[in-house]
Protein backbone atom coordinates (compact mmCIF):
# COMPACT_ATOMS: atom_id res chain seq x y z
CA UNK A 1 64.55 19.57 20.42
CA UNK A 2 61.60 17.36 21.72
CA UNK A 3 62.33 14.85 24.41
CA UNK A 4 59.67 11.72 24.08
CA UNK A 5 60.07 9.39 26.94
CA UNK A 6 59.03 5.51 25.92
CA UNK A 7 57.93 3.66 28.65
CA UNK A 8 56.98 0.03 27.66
CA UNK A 9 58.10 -2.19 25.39
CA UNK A 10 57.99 -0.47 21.72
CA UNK A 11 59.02 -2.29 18.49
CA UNK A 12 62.22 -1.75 17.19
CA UNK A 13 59.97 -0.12 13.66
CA UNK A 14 58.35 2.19 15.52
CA UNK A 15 61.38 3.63 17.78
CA UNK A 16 62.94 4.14 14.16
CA UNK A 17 60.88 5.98 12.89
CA UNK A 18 60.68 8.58 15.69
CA UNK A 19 64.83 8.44 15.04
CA UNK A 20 63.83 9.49 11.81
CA UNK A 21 63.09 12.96 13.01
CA UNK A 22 66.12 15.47 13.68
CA UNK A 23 64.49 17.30 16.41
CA UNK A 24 63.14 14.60 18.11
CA UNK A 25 65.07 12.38 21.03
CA UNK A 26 64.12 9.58 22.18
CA UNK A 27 65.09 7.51 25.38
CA UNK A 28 63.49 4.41 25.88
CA UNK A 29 63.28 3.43 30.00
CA UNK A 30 60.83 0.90 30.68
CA UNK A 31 59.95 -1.13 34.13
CA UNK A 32 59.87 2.47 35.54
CA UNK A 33 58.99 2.62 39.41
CA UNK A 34 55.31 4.77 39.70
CA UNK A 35 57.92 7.02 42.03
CA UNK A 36 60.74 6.84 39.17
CA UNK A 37 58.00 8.17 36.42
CA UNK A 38 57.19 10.53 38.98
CA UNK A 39 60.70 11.89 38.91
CA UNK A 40 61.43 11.70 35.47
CA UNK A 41 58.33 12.66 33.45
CA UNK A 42 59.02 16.53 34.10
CA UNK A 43 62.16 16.92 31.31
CA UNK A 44 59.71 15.42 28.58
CA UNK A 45 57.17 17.12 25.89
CA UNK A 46 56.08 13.41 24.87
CA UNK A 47 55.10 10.41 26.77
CA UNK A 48 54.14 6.85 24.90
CA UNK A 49 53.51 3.64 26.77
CA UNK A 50 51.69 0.26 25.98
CA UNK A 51 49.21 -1.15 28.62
CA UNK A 52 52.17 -1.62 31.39
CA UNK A 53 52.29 2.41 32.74
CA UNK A 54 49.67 3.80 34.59
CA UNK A 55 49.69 7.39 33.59
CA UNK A 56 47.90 8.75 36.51
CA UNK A 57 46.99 12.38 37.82
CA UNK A 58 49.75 12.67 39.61
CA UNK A 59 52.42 11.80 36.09
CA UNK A 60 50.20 14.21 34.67
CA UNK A 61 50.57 17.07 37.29
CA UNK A 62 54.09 16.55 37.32
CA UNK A 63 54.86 16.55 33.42
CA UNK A 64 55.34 20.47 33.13
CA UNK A 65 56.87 19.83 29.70
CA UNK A 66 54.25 17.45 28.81
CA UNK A 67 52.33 17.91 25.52
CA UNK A 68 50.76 15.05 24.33
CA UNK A 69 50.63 11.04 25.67
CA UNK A 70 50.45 8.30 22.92
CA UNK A 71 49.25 4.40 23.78
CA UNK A 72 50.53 1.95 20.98
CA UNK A 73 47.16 0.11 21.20
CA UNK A 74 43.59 0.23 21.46
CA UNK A 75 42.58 1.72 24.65
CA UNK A 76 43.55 4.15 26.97
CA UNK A 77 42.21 2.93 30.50
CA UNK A 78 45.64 3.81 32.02
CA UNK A 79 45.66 7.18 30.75
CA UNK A 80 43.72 9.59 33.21
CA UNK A 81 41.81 10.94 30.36
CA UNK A 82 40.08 13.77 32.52
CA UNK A 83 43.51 14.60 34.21
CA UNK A 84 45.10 15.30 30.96
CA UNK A 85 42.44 17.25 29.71
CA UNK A 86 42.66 19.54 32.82
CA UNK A 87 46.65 20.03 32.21
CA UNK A 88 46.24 20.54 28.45
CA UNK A 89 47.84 17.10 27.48
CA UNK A 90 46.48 15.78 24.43
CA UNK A 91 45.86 11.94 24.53
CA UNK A 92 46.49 9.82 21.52
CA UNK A 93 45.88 5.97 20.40
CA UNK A 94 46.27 3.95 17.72
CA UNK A 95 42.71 1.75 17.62
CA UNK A 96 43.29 0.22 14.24
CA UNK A 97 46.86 -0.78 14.61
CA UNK A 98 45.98 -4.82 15.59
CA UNK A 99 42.05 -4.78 14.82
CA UNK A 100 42.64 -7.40 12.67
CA UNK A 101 45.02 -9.84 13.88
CA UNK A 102 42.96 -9.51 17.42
CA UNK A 103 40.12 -10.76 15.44
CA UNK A 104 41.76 -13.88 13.72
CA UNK A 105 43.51 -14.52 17.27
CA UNK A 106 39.71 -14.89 18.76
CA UNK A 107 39.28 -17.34 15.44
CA UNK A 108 42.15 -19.43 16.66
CA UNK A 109 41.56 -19.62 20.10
CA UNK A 110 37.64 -20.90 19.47
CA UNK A 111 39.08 -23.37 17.53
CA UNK A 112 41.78 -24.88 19.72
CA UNK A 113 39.29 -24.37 22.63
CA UNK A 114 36.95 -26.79 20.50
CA UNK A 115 39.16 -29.45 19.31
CA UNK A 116 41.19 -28.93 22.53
CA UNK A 117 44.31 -28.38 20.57
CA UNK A 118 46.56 -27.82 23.07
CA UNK A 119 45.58 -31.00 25.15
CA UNK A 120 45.90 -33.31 22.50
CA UNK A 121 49.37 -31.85 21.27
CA UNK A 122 50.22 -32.55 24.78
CA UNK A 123 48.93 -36.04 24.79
CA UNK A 124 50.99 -36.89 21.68
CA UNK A 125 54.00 -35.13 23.12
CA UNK A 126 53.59 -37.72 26.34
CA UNK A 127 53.51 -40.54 23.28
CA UNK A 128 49.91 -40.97 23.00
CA UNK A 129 47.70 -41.40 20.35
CA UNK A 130 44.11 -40.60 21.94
CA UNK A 131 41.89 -39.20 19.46
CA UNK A 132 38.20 -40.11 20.60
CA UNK A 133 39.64 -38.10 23.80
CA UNK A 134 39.97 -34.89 22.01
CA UNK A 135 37.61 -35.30 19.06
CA UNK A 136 35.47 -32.08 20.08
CA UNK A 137 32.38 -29.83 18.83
CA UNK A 138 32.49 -27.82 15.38
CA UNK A 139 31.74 -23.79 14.82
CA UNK A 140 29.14 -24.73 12.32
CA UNK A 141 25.80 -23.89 12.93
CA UNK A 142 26.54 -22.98 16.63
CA UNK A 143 25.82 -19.30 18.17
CA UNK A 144 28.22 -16.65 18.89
CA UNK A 145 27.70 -14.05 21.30
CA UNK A 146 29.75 -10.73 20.62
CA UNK A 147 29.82 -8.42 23.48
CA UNK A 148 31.14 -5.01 22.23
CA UNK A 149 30.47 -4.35 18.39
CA UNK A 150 33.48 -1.84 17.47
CA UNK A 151 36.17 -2.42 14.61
CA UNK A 152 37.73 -6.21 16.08
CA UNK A 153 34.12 -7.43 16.85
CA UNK A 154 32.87 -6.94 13.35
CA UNK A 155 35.53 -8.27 11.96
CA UNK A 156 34.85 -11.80 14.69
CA UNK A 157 31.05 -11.43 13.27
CA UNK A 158 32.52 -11.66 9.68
CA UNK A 159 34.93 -14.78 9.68
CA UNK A 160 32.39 -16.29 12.19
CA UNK A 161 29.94 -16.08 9.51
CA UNK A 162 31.98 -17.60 7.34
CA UNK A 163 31.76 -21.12 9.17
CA UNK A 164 28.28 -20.93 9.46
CA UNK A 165 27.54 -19.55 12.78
CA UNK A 166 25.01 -17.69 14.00
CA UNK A 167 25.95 -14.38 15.35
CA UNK A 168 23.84 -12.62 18.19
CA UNK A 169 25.29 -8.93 19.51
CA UNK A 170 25.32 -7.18 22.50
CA UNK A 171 26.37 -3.25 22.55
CA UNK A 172 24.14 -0.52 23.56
CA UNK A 173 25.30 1.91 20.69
CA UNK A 174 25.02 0.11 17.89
CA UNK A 175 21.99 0.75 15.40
CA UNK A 176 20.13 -1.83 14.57
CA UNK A 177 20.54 -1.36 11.33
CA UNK A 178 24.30 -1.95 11.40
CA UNK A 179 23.35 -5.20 12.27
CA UNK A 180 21.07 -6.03 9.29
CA UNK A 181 23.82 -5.30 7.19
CA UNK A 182 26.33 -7.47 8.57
CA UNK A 183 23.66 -9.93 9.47
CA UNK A 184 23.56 -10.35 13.15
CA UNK A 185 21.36 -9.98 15.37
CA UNK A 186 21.21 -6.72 18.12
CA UNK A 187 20.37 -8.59 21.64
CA UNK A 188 19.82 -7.95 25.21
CA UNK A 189 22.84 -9.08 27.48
CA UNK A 190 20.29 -11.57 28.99
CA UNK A 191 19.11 -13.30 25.55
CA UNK A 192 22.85 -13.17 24.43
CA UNK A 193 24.01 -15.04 27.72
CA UNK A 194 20.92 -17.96 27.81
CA UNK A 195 21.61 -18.55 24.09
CA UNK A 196 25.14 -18.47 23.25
CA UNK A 197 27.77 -21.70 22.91
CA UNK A 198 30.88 -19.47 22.23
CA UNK A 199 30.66 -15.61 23.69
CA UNK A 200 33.62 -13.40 22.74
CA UNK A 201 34.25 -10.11 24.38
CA UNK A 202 35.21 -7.03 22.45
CA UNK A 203 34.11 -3.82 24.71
CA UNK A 204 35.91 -1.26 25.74
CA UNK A 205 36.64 -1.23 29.56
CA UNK A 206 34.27 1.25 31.22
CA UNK A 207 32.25 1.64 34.44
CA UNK A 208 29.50 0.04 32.65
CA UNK A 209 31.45 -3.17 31.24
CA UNK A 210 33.43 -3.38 33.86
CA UNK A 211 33.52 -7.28 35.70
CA UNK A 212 30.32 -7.75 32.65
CA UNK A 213 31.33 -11.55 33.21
CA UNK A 214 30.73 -12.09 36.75
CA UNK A 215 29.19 -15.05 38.92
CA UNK A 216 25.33 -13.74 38.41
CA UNK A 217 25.96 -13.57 34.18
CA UNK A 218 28.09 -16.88 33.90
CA UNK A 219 24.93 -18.54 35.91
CA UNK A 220 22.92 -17.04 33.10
CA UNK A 221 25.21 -18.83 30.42
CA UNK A 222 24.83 -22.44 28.84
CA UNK A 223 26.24 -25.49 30.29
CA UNK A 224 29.65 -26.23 28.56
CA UNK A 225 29.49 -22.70 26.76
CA UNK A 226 33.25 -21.36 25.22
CA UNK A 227 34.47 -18.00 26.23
CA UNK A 228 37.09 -15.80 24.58
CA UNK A 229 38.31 -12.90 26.05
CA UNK A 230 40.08 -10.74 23.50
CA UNK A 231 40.20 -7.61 25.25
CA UNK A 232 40.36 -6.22 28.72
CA UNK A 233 41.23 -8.57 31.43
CA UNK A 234 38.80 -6.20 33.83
CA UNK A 235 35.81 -7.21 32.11
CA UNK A 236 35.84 -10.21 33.93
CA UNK A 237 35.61 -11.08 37.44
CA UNK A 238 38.28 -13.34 37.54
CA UNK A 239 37.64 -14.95 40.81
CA UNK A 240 34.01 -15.97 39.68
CA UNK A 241 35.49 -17.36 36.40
CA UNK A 242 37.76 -19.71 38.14
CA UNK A 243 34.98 -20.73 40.30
């Protein structure tokens, strides 16, 4: 029998079919102390968890059982990748699983950010009826700005495309001929910042990308210019962003 510890929130379709399996068990203890991880991880061959446990070296080192640690999501910057290679744990994600409802999520949110949705549902809430307040801009013909060019920002450059935008791309990797046939255009971080009126951020978090929006690249960035973070709260400095 094969003990698989879940510790974040899972959905209820995904615990099932783990249940499905007779030689599988599964307990499900979430909110777990870094101390209380520490203590239980050793009785279990399996480990998942969402973005909420930090599976450090040290819940490594002490999972003797341990075979293999699974994140429900895109990334695994709370899974000490190098620890787990040293203890022979194999490290799993699912990248795919919510490409594309991050995408249409970064849709929504340049919208309402435009029309300033949420301000003017308030205002009619409150029994007004203010509409040159909240009137706004439109995406057509303005510029996008991806930073980070994997599976969710390709899909952004797509459906921005679709309401005429113009679509500039930052990310290091990509060929430049991946761009010509989606139709954007491969920039330097500098040209992306001075042109853009709505950036998006899609990168992985890395040493590299790490605090990428900071005080020195926001001065760098139009007046008035709309940014959507749909990935890693560490890519921006938060403190300089609320400044």
């Amino acid at each position: 029998m094969y003990k698989v510890l879940v510790s974040d929130k899972l959905g209820a379709a995904a615990l099932e079919r783990l249940k499905e399996h007779a030689d599988i068990a599964v307990d499900v203890k979430t909110g777990l102390k870094p101390e209380e991880l520490l203590a239980t991880i050793p009785d279990y061959d399996a480990l998942i968890v969402r973005s909420g446990t930090q599976v450090t070296a040290d819940v490594l080192a002490a999972g003797h059982k341990l075979r293999v640690v699974g994140r429900a999501g895109v990334g695994v910057d709370n899974i000490d990748v190098n620890a787990a290679t040293m203890h022979g744990v194999v490290v799993m994600n699912t990248p795919g699983a919510n490409s594309m409802a991050t995408a249409e999520l970064t849709l929504a949110l340049m919208l309402a950010a435009s029309r300033h949705v949420a301000q003017a549902h308030a205002s009619l809430k409150a029994g007004e009826w203010r509409r040159s307040d909240f009137v706004g801009v439109q995406l057509y013909r303005k510029v996008l700005g991806i930073i980070g060019f994997g599976r969710v920002g390709k899909l952004v450059a797509e459906r921005a495309k679709a309401f005429g935008m113009d679509v500039l791309v930052y990310d290091p990797v990509v060929l430049e001929e991946t761009g010509r046939e989606l139709g954007v255009l491969l920039v330097e971080l500098d040209e992306l910042l001075a042109q853009a009126d709505y950036i998006t951020l899609h990168a992985a978090l890395n040493p590299a990308t790490a605090k990428i929006i900071n005080a020195a690249t926001i001065e760098q960035m139009k007046d008035g210019v709309i940014v959507i973070n749909a990935a890693r709260g560490k890519l921006m400095d938060e403190a300089a962003v609320a400044e």
